[in-house]
N, C-alpha and C. Protein backbone atom coordinates (compact mmCIF):
# COMPACT_ATOMS: atom_id res chain seq x y z
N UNK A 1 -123.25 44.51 -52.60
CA UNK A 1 -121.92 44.96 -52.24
C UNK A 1 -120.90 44.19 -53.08
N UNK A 2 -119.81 44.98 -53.75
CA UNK A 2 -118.44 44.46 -54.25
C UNK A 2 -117.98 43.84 -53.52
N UNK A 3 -117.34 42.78 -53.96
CA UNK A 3 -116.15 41.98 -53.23
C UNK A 3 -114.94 42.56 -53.75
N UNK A 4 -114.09 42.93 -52.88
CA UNK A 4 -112.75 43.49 -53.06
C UNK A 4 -111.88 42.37 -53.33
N UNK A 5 -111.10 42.45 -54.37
CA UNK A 5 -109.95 41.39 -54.65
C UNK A 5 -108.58 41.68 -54.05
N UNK A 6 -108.56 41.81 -52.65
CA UNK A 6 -107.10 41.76 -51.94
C UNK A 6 -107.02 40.70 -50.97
N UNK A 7 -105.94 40.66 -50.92
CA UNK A 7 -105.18 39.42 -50.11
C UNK A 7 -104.82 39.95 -48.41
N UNK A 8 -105.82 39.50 -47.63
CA UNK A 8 -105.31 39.78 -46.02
C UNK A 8 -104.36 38.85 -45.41
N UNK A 9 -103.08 39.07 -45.17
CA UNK A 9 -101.84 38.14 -45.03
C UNK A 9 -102.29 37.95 -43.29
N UNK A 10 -103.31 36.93 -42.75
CA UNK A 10 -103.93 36.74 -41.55
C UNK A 10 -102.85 36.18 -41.20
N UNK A 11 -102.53 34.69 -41.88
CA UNK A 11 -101.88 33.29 -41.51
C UNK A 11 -100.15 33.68 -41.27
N UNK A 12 -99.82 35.08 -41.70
CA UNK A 12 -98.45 35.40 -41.15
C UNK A 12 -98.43 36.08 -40.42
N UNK A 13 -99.46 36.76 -39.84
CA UNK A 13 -98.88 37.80 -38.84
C UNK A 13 -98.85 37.40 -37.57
N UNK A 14 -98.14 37.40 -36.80
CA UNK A 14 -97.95 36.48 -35.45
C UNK A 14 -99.16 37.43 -34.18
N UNK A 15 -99.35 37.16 -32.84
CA UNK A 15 -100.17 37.98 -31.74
C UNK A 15 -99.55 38.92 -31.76
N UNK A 16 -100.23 40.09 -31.05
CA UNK A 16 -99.50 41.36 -31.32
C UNK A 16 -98.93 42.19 -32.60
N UNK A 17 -98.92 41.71 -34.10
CA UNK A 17 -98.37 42.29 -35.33
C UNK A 17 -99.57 42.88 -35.64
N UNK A 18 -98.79 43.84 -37.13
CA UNK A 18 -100.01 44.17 -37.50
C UNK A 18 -99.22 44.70 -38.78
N UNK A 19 -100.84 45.01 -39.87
CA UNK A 19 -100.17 45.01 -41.00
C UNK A 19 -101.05 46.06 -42.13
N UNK A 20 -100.69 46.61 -42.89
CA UNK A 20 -101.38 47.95 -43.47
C UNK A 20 -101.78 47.54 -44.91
N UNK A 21 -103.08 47.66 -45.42
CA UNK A 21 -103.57 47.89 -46.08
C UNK A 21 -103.46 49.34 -47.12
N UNK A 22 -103.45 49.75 -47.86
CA UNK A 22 -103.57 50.82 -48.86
C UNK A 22 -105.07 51.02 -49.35
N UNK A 23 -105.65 52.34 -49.53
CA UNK A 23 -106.76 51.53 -49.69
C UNK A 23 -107.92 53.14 -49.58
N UNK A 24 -108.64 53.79 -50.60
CA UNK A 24 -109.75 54.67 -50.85
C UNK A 24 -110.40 54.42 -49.62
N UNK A 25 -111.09 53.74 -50.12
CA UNK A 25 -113.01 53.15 -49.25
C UNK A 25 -112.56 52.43 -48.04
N UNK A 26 -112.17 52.96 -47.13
CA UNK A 26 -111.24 52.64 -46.04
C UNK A 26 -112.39 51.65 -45.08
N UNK A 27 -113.26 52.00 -45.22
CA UNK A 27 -114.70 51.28 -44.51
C UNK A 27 -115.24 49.71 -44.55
N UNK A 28 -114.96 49.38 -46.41
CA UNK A 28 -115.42 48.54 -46.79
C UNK A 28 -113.80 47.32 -47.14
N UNK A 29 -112.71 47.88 -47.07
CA UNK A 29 -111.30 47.42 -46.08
C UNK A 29 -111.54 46.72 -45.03
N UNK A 30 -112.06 47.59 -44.48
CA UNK A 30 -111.74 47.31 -42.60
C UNK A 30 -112.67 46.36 -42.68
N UNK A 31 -113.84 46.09 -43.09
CA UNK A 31 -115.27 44.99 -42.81
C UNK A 31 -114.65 44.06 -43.74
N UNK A 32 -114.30 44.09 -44.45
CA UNK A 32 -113.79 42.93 -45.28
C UNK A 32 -112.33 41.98 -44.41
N UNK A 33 -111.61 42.71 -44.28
CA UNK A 33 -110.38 42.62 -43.68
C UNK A 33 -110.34 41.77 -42.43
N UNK A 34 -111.47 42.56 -41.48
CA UNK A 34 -112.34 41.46 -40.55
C UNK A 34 -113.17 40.26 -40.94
N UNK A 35 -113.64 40.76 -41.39
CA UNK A 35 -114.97 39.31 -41.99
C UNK A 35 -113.65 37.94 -42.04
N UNK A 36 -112.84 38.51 -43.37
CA UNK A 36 -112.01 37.05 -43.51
C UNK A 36 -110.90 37.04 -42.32
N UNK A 37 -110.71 37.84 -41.58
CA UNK A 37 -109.95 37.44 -40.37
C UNK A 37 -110.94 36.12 -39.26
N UNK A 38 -112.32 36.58 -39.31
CA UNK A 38 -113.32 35.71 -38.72
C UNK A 38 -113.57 34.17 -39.24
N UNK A 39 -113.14 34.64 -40.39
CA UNK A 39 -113.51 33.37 -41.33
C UNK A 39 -112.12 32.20 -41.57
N UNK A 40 -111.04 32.66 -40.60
CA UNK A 40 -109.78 32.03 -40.77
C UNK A 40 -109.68 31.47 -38.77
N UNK A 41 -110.88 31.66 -38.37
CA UNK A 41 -110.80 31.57 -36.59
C UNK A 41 -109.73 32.35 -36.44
N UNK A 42 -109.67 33.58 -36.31
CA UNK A 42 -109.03 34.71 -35.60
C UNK A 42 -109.78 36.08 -35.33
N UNK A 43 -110.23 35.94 -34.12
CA UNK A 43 -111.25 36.57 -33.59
C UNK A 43 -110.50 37.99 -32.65
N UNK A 44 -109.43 38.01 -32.37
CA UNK A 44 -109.15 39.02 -31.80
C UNK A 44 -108.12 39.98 -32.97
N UNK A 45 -108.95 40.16 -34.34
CA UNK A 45 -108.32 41.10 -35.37
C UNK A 45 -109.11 42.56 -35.03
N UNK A 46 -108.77 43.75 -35.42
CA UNK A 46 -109.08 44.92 -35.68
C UNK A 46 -108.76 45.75 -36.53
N UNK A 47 -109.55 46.23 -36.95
CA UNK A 47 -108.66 47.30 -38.08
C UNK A 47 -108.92 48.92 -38.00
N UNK A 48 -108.03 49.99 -38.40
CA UNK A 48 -108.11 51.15 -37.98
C UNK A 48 -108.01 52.10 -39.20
N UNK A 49 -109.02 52.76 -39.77
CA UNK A 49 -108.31 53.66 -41.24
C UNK A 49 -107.23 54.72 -40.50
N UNK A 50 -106.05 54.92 -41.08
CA UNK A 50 -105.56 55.62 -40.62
C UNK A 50 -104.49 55.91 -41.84
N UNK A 51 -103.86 56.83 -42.02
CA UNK A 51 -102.71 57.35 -42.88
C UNK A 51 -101.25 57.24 -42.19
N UNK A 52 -100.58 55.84 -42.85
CA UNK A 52 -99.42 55.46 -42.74
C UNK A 52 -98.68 55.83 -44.24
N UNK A 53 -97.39 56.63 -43.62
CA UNK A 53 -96.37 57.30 -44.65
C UNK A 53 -96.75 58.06 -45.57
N UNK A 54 -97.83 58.78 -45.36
CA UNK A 54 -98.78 59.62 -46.37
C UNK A 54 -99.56 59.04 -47.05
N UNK A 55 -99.82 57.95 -46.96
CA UNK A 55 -101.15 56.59 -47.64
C UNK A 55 -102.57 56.49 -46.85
N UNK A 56 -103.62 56.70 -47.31
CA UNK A 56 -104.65 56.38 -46.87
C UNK A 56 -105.05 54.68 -46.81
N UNK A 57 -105.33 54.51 -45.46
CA UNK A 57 -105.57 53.16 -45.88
C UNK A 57 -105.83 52.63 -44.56
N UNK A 58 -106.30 51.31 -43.55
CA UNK A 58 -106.53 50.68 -43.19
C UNK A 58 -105.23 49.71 -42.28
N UNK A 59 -105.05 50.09 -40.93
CA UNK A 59 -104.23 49.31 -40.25
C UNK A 59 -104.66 48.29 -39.97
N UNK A 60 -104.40 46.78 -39.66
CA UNK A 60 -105.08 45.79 -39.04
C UNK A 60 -104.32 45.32 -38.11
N UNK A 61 -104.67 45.00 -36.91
CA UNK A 61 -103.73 44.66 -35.73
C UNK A 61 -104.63 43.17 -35.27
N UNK A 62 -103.67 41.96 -35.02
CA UNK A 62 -103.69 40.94 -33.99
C UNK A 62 -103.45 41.35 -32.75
N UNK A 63 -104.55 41.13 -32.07
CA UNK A 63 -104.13 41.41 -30.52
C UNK A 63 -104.13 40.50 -29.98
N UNK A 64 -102.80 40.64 -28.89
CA UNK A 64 -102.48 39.91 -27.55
C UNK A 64 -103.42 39.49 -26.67
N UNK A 65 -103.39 37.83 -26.42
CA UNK A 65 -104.69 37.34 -25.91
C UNK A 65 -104.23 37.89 -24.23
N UNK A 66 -105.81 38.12 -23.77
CA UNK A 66 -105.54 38.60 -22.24
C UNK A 66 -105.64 37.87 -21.65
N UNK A 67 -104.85 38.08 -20.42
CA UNK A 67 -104.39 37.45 -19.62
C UNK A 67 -105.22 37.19 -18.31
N UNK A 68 -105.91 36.05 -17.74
CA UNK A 68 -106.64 36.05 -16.65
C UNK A 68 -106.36 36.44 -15.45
């Protein structure tokens, strides 16, 4: 497998943000996108392919830690 050369801006996005990717191979985005979200201890990342402003590409959302 390729390693993709993009930059996942983890360390700025606050709980709850989220931030869009551009992006073909929307699959190998999203597993990447995660992997180094895992690899920065931020475990509650996700990512969603989806078409923002007519762009194919990959949402990633920090989620809000739950509440006991």
């Amino acid at each position: 497998m390729t390693r993709l050369n993009l930059k996942y801006p983890w360390h700025r996005v606050q709980r709850g943000g989220s931030f869009f990717v551009p992006a073909l191979d929307t699959a190998k985005v999203q597993l990447e996108g995660v992997q180094q979200a895992r690899r920065q201890r931020i475990t509650c990342a996700t990512g969603t392919p989806c078409i923002y402003n007519g762009v194919l590409g990959v949402m990633f959302k920090r989620r809000e830690p739950r509440c006991a």
